[in-house]
C-alpha atoms as a PDB file:
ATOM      1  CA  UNK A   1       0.277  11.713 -29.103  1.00  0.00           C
ATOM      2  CA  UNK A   2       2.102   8.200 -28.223  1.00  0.00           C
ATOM      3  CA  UNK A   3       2.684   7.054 -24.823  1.00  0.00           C
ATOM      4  CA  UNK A   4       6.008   9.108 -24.264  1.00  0.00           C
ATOM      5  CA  UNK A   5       4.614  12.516 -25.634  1.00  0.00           C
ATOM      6  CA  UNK A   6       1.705  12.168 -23.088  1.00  0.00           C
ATOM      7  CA  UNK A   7       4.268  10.884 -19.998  1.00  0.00           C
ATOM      8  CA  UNK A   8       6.245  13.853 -20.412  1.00  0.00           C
ATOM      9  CA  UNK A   9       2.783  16.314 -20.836  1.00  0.00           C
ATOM     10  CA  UNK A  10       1.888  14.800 -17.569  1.00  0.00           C
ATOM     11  CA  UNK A  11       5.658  15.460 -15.923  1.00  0.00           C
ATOM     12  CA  UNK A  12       5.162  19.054 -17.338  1.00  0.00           C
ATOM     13  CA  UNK A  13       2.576  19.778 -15.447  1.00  0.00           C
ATOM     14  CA  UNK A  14       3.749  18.104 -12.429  1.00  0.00           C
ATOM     15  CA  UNK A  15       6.973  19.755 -12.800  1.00  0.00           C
ATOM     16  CA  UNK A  16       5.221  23.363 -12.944  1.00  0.00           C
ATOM     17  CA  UNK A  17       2.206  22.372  -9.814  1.00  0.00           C
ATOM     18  CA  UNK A  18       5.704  21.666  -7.817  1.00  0.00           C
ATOM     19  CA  UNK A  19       7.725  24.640  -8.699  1.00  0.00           C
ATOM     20  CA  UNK A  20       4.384  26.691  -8.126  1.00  0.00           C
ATOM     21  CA  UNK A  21       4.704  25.250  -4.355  1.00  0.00           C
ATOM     22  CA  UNK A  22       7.969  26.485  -3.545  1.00  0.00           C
ATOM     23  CA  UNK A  23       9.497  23.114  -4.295  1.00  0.00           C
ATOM     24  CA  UNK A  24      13.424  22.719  -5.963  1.00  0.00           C
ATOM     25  CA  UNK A  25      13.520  20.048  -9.183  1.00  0.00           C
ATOM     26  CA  UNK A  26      17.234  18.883  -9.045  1.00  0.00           C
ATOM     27  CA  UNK A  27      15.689  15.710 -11.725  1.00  0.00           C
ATOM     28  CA  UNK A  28      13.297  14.932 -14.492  1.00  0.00           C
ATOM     29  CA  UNK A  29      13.310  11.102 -16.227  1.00  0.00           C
ATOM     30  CA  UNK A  30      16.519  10.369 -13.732  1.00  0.00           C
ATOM     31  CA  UNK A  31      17.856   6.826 -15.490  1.00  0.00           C
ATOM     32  CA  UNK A  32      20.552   4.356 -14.240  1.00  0.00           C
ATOM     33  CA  UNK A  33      20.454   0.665 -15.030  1.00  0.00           C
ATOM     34  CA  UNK A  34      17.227  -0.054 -12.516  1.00  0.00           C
ATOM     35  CA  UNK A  35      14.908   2.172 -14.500  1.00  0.00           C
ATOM     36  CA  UNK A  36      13.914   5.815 -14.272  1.00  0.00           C
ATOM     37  CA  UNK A  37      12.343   8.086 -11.494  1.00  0.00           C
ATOM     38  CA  UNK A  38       9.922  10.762 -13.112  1.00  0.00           C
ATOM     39  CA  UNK A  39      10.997  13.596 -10.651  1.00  0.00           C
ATOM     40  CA  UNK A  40      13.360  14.058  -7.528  1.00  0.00           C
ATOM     41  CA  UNK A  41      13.040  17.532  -6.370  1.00  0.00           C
ATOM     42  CA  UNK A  42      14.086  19.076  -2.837  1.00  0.00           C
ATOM     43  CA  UNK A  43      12.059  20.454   0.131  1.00  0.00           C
ATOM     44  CA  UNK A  44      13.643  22.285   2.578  1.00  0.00           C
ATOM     45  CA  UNK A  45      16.299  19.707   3.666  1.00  0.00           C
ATOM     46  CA  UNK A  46      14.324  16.388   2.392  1.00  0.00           C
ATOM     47  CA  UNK A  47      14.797  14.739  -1.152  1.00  0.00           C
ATOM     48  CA  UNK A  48      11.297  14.740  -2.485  1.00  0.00           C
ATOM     49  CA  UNK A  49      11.499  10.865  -4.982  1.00  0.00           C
ATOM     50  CA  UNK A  50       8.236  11.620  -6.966  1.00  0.00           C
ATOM     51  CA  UNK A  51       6.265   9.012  -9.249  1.00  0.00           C
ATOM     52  CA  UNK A  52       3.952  10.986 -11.899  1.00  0.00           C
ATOM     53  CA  UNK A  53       0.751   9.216 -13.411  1.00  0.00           C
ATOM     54  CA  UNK A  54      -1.493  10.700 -15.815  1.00  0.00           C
ATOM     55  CA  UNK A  55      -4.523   9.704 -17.308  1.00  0.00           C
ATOM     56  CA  UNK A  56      -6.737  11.623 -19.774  1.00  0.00           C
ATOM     57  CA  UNK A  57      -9.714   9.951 -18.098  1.00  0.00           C
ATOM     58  CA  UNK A  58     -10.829   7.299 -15.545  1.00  0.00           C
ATOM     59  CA  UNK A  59     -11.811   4.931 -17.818  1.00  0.00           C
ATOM     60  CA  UNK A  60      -8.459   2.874 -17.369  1.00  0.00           C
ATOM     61  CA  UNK A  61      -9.301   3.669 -13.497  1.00  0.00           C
ATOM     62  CA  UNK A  62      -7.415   6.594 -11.023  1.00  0.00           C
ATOM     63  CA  UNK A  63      -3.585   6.920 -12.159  1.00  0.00           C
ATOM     64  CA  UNK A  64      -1.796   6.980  -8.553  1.00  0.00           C
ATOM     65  CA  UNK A  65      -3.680   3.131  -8.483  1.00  0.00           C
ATOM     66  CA  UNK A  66      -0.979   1.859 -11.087  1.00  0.00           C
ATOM     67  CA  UNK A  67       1.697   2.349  -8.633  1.00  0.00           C
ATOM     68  CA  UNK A  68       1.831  -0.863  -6.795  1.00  0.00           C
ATOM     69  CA  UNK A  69       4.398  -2.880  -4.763  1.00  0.00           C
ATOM     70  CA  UNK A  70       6.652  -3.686  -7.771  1.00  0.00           C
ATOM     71  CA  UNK A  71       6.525  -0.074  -8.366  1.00  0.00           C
ATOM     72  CA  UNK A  72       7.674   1.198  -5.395  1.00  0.00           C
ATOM     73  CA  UNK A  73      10.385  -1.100  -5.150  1.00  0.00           C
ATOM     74  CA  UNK A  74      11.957  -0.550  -8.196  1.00  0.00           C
ATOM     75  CA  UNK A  75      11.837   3.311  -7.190  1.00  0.00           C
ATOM     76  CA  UNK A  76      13.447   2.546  -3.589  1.00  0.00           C
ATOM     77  CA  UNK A  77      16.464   1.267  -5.680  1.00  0.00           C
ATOM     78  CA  UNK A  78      16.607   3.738  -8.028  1.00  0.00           C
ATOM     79  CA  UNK A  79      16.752   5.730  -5.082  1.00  0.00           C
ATOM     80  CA  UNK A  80      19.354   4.199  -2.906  1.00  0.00           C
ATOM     81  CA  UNK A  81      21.315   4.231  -6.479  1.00  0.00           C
ATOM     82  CA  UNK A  82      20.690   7.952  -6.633  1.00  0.00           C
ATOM     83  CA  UNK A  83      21.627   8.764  -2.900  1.00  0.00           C
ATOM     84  CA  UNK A  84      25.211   7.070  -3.171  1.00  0.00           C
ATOM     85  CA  UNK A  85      25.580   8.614  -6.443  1.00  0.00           C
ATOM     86  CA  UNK A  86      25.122  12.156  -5.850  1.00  0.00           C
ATOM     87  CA  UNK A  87      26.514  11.747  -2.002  1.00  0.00           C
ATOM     88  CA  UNK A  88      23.272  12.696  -0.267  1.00  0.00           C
ATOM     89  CA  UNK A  89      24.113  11.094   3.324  1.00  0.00           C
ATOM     90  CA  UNK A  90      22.490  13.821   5.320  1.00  0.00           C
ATOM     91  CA  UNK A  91      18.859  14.441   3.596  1.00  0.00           C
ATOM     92  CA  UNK A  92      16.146  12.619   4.869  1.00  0.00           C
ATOM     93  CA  UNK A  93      14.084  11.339   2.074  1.00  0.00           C
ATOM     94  CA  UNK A  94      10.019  11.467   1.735  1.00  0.00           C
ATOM     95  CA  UNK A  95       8.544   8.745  -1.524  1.00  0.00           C
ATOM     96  CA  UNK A  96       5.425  11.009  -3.090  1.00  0.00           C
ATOM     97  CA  UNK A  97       3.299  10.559  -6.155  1.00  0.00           C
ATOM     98  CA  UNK A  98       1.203  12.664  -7.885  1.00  0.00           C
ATOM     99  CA  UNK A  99      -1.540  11.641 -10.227  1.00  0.00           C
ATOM    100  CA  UNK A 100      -3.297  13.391 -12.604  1.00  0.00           C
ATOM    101  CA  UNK A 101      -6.739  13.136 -14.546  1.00  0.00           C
ATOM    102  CA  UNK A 102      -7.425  15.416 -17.284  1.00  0.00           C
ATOM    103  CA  UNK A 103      -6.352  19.156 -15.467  1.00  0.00           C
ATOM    104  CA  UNK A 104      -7.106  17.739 -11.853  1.00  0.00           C
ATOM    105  CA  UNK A 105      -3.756  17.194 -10.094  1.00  0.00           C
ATOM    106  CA  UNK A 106      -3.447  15.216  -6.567  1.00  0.00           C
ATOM    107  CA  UNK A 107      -0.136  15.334  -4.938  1.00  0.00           C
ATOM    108  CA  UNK A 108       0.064  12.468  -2.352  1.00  0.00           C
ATOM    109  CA  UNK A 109       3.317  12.989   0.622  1.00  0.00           C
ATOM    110  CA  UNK A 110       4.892  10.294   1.924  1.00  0.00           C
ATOM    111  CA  UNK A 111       2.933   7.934  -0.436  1.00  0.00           C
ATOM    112  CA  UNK A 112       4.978   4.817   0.407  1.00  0.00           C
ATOM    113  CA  UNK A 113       7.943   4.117   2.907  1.00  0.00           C
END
């Protein structure tokens, strides 16, 4: 598998662990000109922005560590880009990520602000 086959295994499952939790996906691989956001999904009244890492194994260390500063950043502006977009002026908004090592899947709320 290359790198995109195995991004969008790890989204699958993602997708599926949120759905299984009562959570809405409005997005999957959500692109503008800043980049891409893997997942924005709805809870309740709050836009869920979610970053998805997988790894087969640690040996490249824990996937939720590649999501530094730079990271977040970049999804706070795809973000902002997405809230004037779609008209979302009333929904409070929660940053989570959710890594994932071989079947083991870690869901982190509120990750980053």
């Amino acid at each position: 598998m290359n790198k995109r086959e195995i991004g969008n295994k790890g989204e699958a499952m993602a997708a599926s662990f949120l759905e299984n939790k009562g959570i809405v996906i409005l997005e999957r691989n959500y692109q503008n000109r800043f980049g891409e956001i893997d997942i924005i999904a709805r809870e309740g009244n709050t836009l869920l922005f979610i970053e998805v890492k997988y790894r087969k194994d640690d040996r490249f260390g824990y996937p939720l560590e590649s999501v530094g500063y730079f990271k977040q950043q970049k999804i706070r502006k795809l973000a902002r880009y997405y809230l004037n977009e779609k008209h979302y002026f009333t929904h409070s908004i929660r940053f989570d990520c959710i890594g994932i090592m071989g079947e083991k899947i870690d869901w982190i709320k509120g990750a980053f602000y």
